[in-house]
N, C-alpha and C. Protein backbone atom coordinates (compact mmCIF):
# COMPACT_ATOMS: atom_id res chain seq x y z
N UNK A 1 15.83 -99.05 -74.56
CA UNK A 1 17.04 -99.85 -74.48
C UNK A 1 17.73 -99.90 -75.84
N UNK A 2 16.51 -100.36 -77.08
CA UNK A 2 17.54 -100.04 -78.35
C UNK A 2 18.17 -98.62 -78.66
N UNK A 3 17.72 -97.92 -78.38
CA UNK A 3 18.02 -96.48 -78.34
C UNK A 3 19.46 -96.37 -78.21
N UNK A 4 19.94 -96.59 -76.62
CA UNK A 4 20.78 -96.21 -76.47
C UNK A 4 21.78 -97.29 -76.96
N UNK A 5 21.65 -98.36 -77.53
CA UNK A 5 22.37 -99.41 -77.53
C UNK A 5 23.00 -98.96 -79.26
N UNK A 6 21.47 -98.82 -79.80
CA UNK A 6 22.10 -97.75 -81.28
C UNK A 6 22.73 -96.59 -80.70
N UNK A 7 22.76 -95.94 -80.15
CA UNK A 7 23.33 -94.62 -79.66
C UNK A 7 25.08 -95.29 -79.43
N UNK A 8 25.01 -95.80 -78.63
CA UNK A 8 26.48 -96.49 -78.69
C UNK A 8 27.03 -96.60 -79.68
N UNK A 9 26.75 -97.51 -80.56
CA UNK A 9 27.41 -98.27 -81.40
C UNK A 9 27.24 -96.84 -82.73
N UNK A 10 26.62 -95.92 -83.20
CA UNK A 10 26.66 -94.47 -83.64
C UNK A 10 28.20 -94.04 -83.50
N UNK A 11 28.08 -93.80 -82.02
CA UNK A 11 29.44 -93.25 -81.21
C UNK A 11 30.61 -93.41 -81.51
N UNK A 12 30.42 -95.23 -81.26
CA UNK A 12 31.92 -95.78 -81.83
C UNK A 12 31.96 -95.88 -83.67
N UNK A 13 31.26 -95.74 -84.44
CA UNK A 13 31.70 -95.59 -85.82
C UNK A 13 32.10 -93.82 -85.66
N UNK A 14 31.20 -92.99 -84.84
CA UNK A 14 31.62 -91.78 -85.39
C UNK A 14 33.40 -91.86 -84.80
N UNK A 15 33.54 -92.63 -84.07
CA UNK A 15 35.24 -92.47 -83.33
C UNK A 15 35.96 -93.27 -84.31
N UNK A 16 35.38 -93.83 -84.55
CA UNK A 16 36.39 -94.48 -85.91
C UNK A 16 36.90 -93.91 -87.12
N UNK A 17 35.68 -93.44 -87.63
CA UNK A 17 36.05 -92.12 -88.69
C UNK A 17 36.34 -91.07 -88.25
N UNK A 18 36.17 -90.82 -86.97
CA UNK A 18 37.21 -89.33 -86.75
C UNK A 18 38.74 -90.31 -86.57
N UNK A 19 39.36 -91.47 -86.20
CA UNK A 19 40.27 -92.03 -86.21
C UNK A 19 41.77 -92.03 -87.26
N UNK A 20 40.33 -92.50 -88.09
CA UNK A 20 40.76 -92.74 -89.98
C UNK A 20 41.22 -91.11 -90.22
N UNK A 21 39.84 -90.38 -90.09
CA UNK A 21 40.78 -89.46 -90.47
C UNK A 21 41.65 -88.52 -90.09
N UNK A 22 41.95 -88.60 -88.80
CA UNK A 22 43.30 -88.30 -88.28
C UNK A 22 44.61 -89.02 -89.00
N UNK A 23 44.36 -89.93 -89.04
CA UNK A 23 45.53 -91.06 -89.04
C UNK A 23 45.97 -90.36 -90.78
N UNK A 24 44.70 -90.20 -91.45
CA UNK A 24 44.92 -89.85 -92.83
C UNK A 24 45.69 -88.26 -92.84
N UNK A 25 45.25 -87.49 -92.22
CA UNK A 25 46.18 -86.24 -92.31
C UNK A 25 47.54 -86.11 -92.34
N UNK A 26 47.64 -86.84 -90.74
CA UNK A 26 49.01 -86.96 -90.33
C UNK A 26 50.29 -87.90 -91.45
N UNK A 27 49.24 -88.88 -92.01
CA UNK A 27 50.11 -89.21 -93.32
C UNK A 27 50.31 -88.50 -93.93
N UNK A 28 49.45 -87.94 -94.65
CA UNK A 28 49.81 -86.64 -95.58
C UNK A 28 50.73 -85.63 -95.07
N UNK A 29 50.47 -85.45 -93.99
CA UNK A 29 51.77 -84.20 -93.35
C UNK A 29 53.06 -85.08 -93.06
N UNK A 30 53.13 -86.21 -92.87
CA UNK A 30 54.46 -87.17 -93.15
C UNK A 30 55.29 -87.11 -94.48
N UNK A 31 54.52 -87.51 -95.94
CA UNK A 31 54.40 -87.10 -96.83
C UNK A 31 55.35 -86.07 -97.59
N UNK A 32 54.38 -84.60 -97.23
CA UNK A 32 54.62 -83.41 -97.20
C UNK A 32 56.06 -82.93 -96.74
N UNK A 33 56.02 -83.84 -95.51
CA UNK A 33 57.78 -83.05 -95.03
C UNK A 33 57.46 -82.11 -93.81
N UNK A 34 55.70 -82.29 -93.06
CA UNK A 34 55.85 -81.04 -92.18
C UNK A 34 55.95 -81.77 -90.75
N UNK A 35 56.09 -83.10 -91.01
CA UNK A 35 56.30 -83.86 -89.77
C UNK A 35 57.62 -84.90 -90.26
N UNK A 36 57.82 -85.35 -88.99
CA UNK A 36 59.05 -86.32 -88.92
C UNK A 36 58.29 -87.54 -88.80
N UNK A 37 57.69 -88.06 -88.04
CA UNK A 37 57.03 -89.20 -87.82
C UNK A 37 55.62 -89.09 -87.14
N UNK A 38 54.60 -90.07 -86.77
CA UNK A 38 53.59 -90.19 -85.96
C UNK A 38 53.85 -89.52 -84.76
N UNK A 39 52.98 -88.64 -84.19
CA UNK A 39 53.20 -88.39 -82.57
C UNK A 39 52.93 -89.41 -81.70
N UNK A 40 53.52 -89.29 -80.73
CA UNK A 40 53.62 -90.59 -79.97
C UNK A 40 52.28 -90.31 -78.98
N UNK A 41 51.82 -91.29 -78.19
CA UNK A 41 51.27 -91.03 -77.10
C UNK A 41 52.00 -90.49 -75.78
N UNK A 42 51.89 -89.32 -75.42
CA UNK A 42 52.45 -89.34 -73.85
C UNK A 42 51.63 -90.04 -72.94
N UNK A 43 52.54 -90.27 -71.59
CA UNK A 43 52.14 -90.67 -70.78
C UNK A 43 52.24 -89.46 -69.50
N UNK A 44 51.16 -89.28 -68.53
CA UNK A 44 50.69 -88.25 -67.89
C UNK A 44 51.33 -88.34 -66.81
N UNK A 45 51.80 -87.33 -66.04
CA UNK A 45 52.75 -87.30 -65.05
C UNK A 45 51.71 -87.79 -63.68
N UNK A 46 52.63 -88.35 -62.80
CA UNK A 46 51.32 -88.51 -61.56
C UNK A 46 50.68 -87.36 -61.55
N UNK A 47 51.74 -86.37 -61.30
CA UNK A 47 51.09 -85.11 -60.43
C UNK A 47 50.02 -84.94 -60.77
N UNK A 48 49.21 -84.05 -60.09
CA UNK A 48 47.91 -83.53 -60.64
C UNK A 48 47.63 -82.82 -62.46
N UNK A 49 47.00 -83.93 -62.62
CA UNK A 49 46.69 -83.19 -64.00
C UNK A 49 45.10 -82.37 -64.27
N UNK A 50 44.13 -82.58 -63.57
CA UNK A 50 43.02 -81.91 -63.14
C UNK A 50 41.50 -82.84 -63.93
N UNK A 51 42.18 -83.81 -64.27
CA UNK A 51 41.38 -84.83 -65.23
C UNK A 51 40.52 -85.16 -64.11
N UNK A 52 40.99 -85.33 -62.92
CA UNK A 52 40.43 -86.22 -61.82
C UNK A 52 39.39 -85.33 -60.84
N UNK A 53 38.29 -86.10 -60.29
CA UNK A 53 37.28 -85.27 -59.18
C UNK A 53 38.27 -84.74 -57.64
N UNK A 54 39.17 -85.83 -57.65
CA UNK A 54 39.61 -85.03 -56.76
C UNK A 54 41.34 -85.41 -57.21
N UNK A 55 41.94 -84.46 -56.80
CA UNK A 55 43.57 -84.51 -57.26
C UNK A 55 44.23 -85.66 -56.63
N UNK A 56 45.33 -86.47 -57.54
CA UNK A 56 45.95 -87.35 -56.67
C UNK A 56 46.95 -86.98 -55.88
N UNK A 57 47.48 -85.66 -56.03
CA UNK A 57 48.12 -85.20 -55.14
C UNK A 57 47.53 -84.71 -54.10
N UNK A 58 46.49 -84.50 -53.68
CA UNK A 58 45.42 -84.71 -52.55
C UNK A 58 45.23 -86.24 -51.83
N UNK A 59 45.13 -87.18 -52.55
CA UNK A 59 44.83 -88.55 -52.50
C UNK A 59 45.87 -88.77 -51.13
N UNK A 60 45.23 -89.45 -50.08
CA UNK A 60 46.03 -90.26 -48.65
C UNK A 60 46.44 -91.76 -49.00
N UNK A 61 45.97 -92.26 -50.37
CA UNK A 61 46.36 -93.51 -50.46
C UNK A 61 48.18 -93.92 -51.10
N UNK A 62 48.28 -94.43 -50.64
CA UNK A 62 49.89 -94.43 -50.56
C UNK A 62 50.14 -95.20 -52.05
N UNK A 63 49.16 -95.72 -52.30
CA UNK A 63 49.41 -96.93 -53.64
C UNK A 63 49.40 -95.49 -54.74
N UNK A 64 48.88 -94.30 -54.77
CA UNK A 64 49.37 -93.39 -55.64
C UNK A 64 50.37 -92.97 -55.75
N UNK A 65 51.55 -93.13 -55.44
CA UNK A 65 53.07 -93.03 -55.08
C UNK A 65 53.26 -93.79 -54.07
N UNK A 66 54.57 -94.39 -54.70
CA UNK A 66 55.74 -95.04 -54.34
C UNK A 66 56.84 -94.63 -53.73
N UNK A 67 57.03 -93.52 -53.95
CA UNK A 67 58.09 -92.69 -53.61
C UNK A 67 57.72 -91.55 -52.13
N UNK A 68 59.14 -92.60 -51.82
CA UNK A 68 59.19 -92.00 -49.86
C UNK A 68 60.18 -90.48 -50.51
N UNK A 69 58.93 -89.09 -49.41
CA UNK A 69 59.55 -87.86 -49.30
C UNK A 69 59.37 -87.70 -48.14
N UNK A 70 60.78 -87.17 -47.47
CA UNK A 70 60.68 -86.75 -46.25
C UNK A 70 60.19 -85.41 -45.99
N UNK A 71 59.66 -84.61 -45.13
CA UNK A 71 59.01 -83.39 -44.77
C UNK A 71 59.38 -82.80 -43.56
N UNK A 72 61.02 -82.47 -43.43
CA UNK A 72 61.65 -82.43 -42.23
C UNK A 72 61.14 -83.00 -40.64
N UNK A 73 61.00 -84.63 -41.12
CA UNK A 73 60.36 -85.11 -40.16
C UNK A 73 61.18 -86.41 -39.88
N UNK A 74 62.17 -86.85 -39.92
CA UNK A 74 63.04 -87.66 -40.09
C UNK A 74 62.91 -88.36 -38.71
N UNK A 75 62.80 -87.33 -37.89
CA UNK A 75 62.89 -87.51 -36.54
C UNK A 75 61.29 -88.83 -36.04
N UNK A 76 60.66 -88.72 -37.01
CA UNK A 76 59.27 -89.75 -36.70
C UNK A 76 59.80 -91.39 -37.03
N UNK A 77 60.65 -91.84 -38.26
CA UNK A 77 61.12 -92.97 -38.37
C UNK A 77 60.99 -93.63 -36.39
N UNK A 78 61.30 -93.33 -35.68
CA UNK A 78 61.29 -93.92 -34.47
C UNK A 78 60.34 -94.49 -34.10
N UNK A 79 58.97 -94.12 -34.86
CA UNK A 79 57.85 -94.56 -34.76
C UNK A 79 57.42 -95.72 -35.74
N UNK A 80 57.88 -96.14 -36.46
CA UNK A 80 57.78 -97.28 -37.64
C UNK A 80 57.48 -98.29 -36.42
N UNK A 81 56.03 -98.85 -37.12
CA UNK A 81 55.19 -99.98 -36.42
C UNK A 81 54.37 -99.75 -35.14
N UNK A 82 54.73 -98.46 -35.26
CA UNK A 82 53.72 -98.37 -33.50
C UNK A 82 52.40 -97.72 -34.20
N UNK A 83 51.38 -98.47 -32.99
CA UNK A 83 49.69 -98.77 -33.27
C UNK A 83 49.36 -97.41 -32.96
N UNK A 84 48.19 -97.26 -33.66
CA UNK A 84 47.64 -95.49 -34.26
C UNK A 84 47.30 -95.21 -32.43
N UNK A 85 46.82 -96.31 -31.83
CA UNK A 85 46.30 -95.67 -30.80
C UNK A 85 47.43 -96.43 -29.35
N UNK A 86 48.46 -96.48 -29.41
CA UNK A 86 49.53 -96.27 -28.38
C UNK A 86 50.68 -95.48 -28.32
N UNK A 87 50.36 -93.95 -28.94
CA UNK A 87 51.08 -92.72 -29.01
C UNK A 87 50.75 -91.95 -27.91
N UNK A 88 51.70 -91.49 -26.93
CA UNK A 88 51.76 -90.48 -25.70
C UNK A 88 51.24 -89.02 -26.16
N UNK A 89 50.80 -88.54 -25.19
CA UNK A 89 50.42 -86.82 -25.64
C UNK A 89 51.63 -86.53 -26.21
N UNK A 90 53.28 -86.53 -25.52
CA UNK A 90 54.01 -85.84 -26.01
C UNK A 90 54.55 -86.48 -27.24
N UNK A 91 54.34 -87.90 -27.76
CA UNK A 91 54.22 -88.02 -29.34
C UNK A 91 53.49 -87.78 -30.31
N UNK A 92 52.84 -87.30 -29.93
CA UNK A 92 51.74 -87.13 -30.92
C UNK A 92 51.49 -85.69 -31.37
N UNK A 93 52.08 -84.92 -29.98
CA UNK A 93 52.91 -83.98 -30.26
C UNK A 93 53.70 -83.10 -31.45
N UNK A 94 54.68 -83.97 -31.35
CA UNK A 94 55.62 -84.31 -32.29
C UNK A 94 54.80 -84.28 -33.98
N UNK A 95 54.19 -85.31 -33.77
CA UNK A 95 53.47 -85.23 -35.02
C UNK A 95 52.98 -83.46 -35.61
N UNK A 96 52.23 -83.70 -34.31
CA UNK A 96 51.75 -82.10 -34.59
C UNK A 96 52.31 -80.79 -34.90
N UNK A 97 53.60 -81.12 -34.20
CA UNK A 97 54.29 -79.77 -34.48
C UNK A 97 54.53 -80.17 -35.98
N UNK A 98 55.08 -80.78 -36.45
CA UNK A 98 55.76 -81.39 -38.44
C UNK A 98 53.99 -80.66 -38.89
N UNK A 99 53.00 -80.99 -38.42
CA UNK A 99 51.99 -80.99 -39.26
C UNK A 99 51.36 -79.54 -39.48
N UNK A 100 52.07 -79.06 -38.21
CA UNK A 100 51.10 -77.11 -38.43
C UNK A 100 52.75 -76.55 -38.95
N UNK A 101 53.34 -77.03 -39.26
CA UNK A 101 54.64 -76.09 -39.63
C UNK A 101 54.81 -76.69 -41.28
N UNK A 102 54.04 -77.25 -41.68
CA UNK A 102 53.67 -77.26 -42.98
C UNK A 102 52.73 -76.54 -44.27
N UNK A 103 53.01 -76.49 -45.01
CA UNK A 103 51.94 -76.05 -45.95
C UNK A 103 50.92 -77.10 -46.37
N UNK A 104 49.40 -76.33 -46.17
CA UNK A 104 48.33 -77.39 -46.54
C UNK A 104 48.14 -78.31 -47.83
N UNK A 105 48.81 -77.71 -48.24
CA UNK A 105 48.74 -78.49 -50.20
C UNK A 105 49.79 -79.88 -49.92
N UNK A 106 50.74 -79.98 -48.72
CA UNK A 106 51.78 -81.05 -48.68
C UNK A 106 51.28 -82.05 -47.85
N UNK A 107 49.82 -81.87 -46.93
CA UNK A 107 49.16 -82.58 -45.80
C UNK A 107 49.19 -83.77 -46.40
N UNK A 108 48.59 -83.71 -46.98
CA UNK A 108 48.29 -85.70 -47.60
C UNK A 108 49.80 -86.01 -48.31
N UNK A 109 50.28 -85.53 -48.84
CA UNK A 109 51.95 -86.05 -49.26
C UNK A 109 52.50 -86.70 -47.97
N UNK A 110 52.22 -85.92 -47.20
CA UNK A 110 52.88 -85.98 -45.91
C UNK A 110 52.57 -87.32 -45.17
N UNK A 111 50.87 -87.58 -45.43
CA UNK A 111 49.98 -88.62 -44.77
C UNK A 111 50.99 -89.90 -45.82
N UNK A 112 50.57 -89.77 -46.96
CA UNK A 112 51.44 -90.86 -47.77
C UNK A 112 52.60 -91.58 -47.58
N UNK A 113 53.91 -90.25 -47.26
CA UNK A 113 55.10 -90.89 -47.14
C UNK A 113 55.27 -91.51 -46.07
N UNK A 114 54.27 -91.07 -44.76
CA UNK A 114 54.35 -91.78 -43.47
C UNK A 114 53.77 -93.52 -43.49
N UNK A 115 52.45 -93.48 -44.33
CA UNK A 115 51.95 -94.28 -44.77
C UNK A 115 53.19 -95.86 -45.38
N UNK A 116 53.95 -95.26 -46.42
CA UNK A 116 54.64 -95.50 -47.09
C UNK A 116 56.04 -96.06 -45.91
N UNK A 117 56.46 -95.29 -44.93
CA UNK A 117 57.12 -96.03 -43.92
C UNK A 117 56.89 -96.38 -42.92
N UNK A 118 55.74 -96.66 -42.93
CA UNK A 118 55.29 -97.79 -41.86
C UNK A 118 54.72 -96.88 -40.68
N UNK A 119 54.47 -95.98 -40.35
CA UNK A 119 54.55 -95.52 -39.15
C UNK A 119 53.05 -94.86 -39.54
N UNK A 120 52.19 -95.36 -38.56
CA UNK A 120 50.64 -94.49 -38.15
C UNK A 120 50.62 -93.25 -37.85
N UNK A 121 49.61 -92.56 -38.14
CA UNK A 121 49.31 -91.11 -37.56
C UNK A 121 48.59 -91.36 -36.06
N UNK A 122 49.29 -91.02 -35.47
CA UNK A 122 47.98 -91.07 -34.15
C UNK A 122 46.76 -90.74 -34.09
N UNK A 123 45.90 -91.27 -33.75
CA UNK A 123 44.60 -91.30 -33.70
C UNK A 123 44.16 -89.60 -33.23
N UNK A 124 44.56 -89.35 -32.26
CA UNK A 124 44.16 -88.16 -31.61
C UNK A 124 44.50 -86.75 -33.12
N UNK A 125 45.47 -87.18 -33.90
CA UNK A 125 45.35 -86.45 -35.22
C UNK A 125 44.69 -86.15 -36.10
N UNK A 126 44.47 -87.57 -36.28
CA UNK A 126 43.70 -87.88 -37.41
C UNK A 126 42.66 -86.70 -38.10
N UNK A 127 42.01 -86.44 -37.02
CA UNK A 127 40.58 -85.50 -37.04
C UNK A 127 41.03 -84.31 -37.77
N UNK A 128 41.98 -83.59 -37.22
CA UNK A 128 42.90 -82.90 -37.50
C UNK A 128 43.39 -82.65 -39.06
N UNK A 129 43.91 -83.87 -39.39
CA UNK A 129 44.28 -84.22 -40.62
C UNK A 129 43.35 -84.39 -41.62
N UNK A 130 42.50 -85.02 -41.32
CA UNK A 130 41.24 -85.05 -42.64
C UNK A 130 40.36 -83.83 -42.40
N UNK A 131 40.48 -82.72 -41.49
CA UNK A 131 39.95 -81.14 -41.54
C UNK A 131 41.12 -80.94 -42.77
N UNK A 132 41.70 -80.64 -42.53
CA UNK A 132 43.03 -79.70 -43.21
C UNK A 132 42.84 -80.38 -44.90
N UNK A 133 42.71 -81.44 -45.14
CA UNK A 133 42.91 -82.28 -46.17
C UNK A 133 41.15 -81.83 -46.81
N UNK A 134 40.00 -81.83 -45.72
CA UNK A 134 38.95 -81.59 -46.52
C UNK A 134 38.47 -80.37 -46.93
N UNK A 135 39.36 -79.18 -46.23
CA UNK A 135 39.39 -78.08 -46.56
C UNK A 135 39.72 -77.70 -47.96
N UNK A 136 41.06 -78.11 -48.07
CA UNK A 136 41.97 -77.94 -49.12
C UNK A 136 41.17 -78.80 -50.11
N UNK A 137 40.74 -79.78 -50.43
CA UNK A 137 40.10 -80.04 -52.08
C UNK A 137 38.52 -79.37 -51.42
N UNK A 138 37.91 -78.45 -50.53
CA UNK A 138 36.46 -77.72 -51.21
C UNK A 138 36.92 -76.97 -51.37
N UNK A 139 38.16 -75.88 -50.85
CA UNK A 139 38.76 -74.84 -51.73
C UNK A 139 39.30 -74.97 -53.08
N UNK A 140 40.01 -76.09 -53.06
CA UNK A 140 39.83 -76.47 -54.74
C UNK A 140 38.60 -76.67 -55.75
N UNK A 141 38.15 -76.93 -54.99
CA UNK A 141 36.12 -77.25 -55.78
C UNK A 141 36.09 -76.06 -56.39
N UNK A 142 35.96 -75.21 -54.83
CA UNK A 142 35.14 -73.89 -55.16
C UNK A 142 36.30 -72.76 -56.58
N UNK A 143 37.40 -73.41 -56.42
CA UNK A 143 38.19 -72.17 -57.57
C UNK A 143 38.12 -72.82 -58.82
N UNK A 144 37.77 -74.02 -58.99
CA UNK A 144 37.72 -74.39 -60.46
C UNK A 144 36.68 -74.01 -61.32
């Protein structure tokens, strides 16, 4: 237990002095004239940056974007508030056709923005949808 507890606290002095002496260069290159100012921190775009186990552009949770995209499906709004499991064969349909006339990398975008306006996937999909979605990140697994 002390071990690692010294092991920690090691860690954070060695991050400190690698800190210091960053901070010390970049003065000197301020200095010098080969910089204008401190670099700033960026901030990381949603999109996939590959930091993550699985991509958030993969992600079905809608709280990862905010932003409603339509997927020439405009025609589903009619469905806003109706229950996952009181969709007709021939609505669900519907769904289906938007969903195989898509590209697999847009499936969960797709799950999101619906998410995002209110309107359920039908149940009878679903299955459907998390194949296509679990395909696409083990083919991502497997190419990284």
């Amino acid at each position: 237990m002390w071990i690692l507890i010294i092991g920690l606290v090691l860690l954070g002095i060695i991050a400190l002095i690698a800190g210091y002496i960053r901070n010390n260069r970049l003065k000197k290159k301020i200095e010098r004239g080969e910089l204008d100012h401190m670099p700033e921190v960026k901030e990381v775009d949603a999109e996939c940056c590959g930091q993550h186990e699985v991509c958030e552009k993969d992600s079905l949770l809608a709280a990862v974007s905010k932003k409603i995209e339509y997927y020439d499906d405009e025609e589903l709004d009619l469905f806003i508030g109706k229950e996952a499991d009181a969709y007709t064969e021939e609505e669900t349909n519907q769904f289906r056709d938007v969903l195989y006339t898509m590209q697999d990398i847009d499936v969960a975008g797709w799950v999101r923005s619906l998410q995002l306006r209110g309107i359920e996937l039908p149940d009878d999909l679903k299955d459907e949808v998390f194949l296509i979605i679990g395909e696409r990140r083990t083919a991502g697994h497997k190419e990284a």
